[in-house]
PDB file of N, CA and C in Angstrom:
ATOM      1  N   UNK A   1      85.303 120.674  72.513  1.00  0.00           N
ATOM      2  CA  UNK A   1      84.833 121.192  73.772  1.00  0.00           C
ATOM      3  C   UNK A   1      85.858 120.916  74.873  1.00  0.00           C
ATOM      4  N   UNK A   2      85.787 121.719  75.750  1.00  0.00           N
ATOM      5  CA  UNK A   2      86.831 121.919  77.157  1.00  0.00           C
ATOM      6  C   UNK A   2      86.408 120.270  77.570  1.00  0.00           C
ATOM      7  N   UNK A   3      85.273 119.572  77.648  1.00  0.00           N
ATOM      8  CA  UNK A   3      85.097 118.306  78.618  1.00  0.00           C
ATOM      9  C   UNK A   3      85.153 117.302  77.822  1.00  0.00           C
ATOM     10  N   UNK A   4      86.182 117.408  76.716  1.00  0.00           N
ATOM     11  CA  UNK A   4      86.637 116.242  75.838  1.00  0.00           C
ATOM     12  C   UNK A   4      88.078 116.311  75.803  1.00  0.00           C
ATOM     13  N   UNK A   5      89.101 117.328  76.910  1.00  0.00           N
ATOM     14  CA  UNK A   5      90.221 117.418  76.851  1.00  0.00           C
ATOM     15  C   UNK A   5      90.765 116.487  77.962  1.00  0.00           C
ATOM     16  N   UNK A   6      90.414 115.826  78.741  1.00  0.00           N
ATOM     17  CA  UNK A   6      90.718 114.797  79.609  1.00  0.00           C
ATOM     18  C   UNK A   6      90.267 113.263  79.175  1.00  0.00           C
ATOM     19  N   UNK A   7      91.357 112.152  78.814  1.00  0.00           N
ATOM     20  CA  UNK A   7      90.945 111.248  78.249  1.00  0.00           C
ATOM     21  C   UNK A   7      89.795 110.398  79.072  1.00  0.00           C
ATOM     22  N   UNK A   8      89.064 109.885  78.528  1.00  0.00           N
ATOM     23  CA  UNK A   8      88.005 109.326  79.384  1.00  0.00           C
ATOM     24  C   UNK A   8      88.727 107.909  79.968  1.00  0.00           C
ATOM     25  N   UNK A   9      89.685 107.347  79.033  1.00  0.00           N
ATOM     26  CA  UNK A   9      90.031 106.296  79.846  1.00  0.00           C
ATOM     27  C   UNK A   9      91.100 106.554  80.487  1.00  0.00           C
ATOM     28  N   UNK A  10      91.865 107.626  80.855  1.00  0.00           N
ATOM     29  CA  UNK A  10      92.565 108.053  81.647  1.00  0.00           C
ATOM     30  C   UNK A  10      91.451 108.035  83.387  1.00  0.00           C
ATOM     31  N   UNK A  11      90.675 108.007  83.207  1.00  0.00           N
ATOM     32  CA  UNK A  11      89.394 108.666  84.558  1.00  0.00           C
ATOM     33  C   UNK A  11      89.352 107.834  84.658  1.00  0.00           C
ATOM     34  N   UNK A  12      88.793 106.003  83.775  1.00  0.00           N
ATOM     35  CA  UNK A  12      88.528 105.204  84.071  1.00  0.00           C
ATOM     36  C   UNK A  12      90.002 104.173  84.706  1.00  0.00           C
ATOM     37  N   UNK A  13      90.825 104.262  84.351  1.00  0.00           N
ATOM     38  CA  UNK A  13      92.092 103.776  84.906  1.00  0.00           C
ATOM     39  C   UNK A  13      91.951 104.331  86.462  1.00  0.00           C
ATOM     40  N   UNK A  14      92.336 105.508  86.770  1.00  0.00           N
ATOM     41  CA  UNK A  14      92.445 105.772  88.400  1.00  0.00           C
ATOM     42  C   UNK A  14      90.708 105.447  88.974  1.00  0.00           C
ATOM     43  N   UNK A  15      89.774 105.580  88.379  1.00  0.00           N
ATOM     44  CA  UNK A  15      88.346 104.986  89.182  1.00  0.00           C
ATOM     45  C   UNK A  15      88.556 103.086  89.539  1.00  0.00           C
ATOM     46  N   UNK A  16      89.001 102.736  88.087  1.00  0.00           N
ATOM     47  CA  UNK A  16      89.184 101.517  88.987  1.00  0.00           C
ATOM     48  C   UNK A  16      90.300 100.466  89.789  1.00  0.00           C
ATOM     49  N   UNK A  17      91.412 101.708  89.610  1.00  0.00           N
ATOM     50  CA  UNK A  17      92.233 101.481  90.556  1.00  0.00           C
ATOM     51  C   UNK A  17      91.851 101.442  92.431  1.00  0.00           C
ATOM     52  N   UNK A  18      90.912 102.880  91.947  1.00  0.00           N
ATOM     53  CA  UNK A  18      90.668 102.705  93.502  1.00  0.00           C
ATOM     54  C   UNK A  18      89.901 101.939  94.447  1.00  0.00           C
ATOM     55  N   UNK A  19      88.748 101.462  92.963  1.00  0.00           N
ATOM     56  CA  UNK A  19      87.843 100.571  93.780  1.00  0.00           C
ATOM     57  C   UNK A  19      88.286  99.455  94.175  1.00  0.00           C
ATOM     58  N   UNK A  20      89.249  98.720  92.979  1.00  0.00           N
ATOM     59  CA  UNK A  20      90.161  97.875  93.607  1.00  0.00           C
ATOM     60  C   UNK A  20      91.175  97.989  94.651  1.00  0.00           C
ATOM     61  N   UNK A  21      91.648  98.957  95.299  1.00  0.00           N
ATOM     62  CA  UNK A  21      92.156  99.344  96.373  1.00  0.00           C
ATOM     63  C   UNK A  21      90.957  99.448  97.596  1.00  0.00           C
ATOM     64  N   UNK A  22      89.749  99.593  96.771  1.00  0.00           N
ATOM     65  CA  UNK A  22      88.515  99.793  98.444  1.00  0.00           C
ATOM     66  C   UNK A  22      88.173  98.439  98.576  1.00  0.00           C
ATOM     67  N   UNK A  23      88.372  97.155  97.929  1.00  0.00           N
ATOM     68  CA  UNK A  23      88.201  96.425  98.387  1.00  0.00           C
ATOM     69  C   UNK A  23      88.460  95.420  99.079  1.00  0.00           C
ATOM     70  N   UNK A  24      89.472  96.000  99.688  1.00  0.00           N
ATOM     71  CA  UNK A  24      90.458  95.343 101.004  1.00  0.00           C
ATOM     72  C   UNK A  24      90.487  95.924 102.171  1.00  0.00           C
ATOM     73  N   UNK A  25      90.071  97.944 101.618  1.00  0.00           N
ATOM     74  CA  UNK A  25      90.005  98.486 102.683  1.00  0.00           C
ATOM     75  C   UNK A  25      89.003  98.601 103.914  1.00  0.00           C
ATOM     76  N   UNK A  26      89.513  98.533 105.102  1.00  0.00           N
ATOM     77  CA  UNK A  26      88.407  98.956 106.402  1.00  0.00           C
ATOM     78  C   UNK A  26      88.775  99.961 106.911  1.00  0.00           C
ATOM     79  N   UNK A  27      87.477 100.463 107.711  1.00  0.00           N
ATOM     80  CA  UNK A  27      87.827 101.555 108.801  1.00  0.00           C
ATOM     81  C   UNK A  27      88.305 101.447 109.864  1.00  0.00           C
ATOM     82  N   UNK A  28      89.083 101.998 110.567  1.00  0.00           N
ATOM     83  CA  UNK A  28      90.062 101.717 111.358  1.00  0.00           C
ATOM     84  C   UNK A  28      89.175 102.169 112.918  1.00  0.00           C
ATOM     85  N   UNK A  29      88.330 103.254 112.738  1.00  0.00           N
ATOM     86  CA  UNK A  29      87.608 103.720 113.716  1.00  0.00           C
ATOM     87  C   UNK A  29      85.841 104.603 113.193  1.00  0.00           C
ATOM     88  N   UNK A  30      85.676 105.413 113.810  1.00  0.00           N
ATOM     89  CA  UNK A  30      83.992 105.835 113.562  1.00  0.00           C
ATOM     90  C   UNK A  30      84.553 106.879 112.236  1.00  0.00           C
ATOM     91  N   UNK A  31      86.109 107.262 112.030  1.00  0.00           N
ATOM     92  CA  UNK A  31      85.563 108.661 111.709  1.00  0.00           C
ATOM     93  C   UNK A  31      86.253 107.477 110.096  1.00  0.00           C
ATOM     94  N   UNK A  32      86.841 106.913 109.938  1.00  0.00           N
ATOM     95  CA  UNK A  32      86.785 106.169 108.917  1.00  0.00           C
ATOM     96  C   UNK A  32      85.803 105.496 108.196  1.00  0.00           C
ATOM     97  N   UNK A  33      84.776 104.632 109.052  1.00  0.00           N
ATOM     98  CA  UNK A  33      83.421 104.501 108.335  1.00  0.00           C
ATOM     99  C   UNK A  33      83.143 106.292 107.685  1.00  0.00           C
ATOM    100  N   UNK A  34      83.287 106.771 108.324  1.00  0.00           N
ATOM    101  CA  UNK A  34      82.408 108.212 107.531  1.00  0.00           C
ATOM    102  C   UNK A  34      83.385 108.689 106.581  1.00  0.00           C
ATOM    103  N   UNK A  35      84.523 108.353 106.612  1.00  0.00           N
ATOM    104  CA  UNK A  35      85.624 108.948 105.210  1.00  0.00           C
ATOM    105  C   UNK A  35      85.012 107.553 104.172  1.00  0.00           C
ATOM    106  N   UNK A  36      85.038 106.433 104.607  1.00  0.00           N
ATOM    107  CA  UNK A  36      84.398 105.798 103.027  1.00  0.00           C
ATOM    108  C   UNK A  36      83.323 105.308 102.838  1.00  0.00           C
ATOM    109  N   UNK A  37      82.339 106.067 103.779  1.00  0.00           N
ATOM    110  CA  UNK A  37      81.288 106.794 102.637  1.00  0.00           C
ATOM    111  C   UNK A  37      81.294 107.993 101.764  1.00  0.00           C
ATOM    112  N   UNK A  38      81.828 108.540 102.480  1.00  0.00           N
ATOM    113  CA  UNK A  38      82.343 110.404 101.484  1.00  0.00           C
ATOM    114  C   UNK A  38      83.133 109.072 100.272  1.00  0.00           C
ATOM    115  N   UNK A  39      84.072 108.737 100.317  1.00  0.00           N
ATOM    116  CA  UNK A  39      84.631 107.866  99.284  1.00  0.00           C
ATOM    117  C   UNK A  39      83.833 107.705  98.181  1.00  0.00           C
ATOM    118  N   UNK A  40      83.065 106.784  98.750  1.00  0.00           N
ATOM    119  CA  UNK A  40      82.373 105.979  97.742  1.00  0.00           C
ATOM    120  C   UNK A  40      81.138 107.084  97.348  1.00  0.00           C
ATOM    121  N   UNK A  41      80.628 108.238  97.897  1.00  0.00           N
ATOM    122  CA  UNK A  41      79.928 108.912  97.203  1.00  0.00           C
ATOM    123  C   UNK A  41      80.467 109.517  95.759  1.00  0.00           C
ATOM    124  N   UNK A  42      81.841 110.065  96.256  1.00  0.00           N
ATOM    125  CA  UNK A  42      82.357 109.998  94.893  1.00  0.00           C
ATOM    126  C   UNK A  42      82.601 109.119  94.288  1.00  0.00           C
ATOM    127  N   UNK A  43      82.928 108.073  94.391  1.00  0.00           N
ATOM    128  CA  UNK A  43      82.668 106.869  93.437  1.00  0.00           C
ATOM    129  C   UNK A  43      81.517 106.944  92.273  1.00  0.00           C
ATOM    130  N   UNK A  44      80.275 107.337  93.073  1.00  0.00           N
ATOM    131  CA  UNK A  44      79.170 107.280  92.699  1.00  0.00           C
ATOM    132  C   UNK A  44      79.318 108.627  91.811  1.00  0.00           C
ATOM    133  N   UNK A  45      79.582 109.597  92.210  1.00  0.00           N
ATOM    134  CA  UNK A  45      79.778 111.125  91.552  1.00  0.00           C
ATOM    135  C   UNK A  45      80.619 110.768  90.148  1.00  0.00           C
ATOM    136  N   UNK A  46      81.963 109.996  90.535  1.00  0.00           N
ATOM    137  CA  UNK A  46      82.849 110.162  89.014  1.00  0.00           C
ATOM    138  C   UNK A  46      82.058 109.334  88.132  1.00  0.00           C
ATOM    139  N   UNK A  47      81.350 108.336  88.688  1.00  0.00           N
ATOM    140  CA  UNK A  47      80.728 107.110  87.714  1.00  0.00           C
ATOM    141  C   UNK A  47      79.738 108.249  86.590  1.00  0.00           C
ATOM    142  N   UNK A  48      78.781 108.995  87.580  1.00  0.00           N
ATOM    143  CA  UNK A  48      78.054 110.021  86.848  1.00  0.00           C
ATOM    144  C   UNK A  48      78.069 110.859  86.322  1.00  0.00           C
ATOM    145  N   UNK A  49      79.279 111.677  86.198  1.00  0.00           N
ATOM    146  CA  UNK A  49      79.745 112.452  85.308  1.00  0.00           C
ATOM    147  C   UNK A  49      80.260 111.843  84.499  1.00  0.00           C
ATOM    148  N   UNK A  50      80.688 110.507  84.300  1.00  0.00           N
ATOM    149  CA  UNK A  50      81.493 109.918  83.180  1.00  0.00           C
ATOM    150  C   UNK A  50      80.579 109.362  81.948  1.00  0.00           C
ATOM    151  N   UNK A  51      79.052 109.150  83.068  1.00  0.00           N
ATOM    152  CA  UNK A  51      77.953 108.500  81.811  1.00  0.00           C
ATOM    153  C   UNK A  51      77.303 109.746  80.951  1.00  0.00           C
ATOM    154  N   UNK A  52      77.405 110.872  81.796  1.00  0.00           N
ATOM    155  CA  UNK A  52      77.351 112.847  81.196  1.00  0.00           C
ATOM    156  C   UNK A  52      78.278 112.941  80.347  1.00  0.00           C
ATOM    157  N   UNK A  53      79.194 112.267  80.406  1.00  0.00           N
ATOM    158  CA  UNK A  53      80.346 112.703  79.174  1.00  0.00           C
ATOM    159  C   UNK A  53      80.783 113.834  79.721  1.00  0.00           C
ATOM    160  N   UNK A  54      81.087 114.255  80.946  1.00  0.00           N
ATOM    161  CA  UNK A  54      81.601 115.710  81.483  1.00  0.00           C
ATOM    162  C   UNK A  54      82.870 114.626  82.177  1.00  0.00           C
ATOM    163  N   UNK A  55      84.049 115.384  81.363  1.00  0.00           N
ATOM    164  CA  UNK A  55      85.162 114.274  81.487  1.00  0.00           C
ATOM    165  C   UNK A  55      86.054 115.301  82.894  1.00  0.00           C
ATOM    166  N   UNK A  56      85.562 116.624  83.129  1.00  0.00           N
ATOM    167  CA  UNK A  56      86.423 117.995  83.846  1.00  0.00           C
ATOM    168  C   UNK A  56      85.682 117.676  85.096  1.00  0.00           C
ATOM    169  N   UNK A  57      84.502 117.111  85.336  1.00  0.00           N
ATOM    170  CA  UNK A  57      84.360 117.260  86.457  1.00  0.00           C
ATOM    171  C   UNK A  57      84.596 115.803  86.932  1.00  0.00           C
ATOM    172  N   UNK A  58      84.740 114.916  86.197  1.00  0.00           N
ATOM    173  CA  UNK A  58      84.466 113.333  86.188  1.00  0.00           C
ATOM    174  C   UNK A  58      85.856 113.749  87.054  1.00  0.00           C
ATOM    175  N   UNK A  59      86.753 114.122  86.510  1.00  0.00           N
ATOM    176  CA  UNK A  59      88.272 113.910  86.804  1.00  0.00           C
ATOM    177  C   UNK A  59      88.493 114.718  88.453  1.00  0.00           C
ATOM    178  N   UNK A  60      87.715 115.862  88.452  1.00  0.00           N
ATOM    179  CA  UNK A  60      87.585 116.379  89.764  1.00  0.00           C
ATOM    180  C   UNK A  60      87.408 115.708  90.747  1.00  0.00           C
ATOM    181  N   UNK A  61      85.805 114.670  90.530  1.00  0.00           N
ATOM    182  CA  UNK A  61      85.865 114.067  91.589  1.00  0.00           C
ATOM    183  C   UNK A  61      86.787 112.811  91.603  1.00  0.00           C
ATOM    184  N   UNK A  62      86.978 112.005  91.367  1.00  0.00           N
ATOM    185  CA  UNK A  62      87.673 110.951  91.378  1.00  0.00           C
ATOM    186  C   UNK A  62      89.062 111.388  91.820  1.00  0.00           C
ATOM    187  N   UNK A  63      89.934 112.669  91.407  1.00  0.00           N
ATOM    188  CA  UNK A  63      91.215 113.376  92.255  1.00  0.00           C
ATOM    189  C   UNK A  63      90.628 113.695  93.265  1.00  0.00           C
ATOM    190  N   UNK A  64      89.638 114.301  93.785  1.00  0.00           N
ATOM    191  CA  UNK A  64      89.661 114.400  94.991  1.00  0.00           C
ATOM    192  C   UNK A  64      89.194 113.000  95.658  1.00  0.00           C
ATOM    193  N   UNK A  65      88.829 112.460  95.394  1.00  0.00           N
ATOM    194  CA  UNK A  65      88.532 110.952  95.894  1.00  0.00           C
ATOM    195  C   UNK A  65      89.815 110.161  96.425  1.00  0.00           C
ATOM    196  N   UNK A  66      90.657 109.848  95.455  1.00  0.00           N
ATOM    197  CA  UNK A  66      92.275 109.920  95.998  1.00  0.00           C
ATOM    198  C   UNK A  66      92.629 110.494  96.693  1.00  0.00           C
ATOM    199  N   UNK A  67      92.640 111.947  96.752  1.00  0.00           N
ATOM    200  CA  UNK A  67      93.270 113.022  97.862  1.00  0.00           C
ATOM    201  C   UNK A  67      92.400 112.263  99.103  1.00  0.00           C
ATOM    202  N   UNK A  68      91.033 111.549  99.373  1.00  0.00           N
ATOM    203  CA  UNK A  68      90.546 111.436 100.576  1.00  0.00           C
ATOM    204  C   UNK A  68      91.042 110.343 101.190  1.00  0.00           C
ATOM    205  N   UNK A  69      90.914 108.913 100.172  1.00  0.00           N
ATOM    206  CA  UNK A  69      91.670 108.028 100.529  1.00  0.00           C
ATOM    207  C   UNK A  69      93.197 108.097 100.829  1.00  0.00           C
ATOM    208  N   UNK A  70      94.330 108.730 100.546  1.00  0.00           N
ATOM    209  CA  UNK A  70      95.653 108.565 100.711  1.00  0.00           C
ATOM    210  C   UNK A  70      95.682 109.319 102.081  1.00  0.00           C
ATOM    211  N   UNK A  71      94.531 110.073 102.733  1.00  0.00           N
ATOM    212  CA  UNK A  71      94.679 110.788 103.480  1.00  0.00           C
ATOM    213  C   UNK A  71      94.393 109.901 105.230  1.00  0.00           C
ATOM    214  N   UNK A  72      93.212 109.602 104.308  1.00  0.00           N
ATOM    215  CA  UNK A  72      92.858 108.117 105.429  1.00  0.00           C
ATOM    216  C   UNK A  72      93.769 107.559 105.815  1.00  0.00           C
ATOM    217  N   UNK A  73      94.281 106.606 104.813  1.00  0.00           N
ATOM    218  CA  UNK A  73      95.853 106.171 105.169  1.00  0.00           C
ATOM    219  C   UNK A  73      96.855 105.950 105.996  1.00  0.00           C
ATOM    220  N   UNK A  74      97.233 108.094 105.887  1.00  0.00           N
ATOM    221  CA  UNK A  74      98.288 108.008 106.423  1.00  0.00           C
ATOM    222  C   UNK A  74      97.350 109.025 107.626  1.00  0.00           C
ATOM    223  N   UNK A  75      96.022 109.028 108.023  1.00  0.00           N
ATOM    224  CA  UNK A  75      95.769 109.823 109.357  1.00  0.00           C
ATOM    225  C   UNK A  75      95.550 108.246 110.274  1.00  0.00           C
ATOM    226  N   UNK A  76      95.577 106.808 109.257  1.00  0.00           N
ATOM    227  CA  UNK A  76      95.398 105.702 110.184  1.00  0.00           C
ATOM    228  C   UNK A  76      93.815 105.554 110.204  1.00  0.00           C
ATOM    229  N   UNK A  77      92.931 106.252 109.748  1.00  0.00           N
ATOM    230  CA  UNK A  77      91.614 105.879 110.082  1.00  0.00           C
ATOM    231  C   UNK A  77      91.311 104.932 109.002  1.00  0.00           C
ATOM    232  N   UNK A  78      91.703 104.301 107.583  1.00  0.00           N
ATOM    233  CA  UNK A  78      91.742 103.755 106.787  1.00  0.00           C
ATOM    234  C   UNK A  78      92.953 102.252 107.049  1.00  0.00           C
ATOM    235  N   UNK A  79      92.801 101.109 106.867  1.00  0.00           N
ATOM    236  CA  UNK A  79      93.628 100.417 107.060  1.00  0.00           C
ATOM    237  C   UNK A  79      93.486  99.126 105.699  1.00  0.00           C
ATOM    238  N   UNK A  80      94.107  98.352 105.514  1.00  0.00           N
ATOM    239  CA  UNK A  80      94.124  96.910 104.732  1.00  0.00           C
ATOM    240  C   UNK A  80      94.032  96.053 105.500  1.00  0.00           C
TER     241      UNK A  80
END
């Protein structure tokens, strides 16, 4: 099947990279509290597609989860 072509522990490597990266991180201002909650909803999203065994969307969210955090980052609303 198409949602067994993405390794599952490939998903689980960048999921808990990032959580270990969220746990240093703060918000820098109001609109940062609201980027990591969107964050961590996907957190919650890749966790649940991964216990579905839907490895295509698992991987969706968790890349876009990255794309939100690196974005934080470098807009400064995200800090260490």
């Amino acid at each position: 099947m198409v949602k067994d072509k993405i390794p599952k522990e490939l998903i689980e490597k960048w999921l808990n990279k990032l959580k270990k990266k969220m746990e240093n991180v703060k918000p820098a201002d109001k609109k940062g509290e609201e980027l990591l909650k969107n964050i961590q909803a996907y957190i919650i999203d890749t966790e649940h597609f991964l216990d579905q065994g839907d490895y295509i969307r698992a991987w969706e969210a968790i890349s876009f989860d990255w794309g939100l955090f690196e974005a934080g980052e470098d807009l400064k609303v995200l800090k260490d």
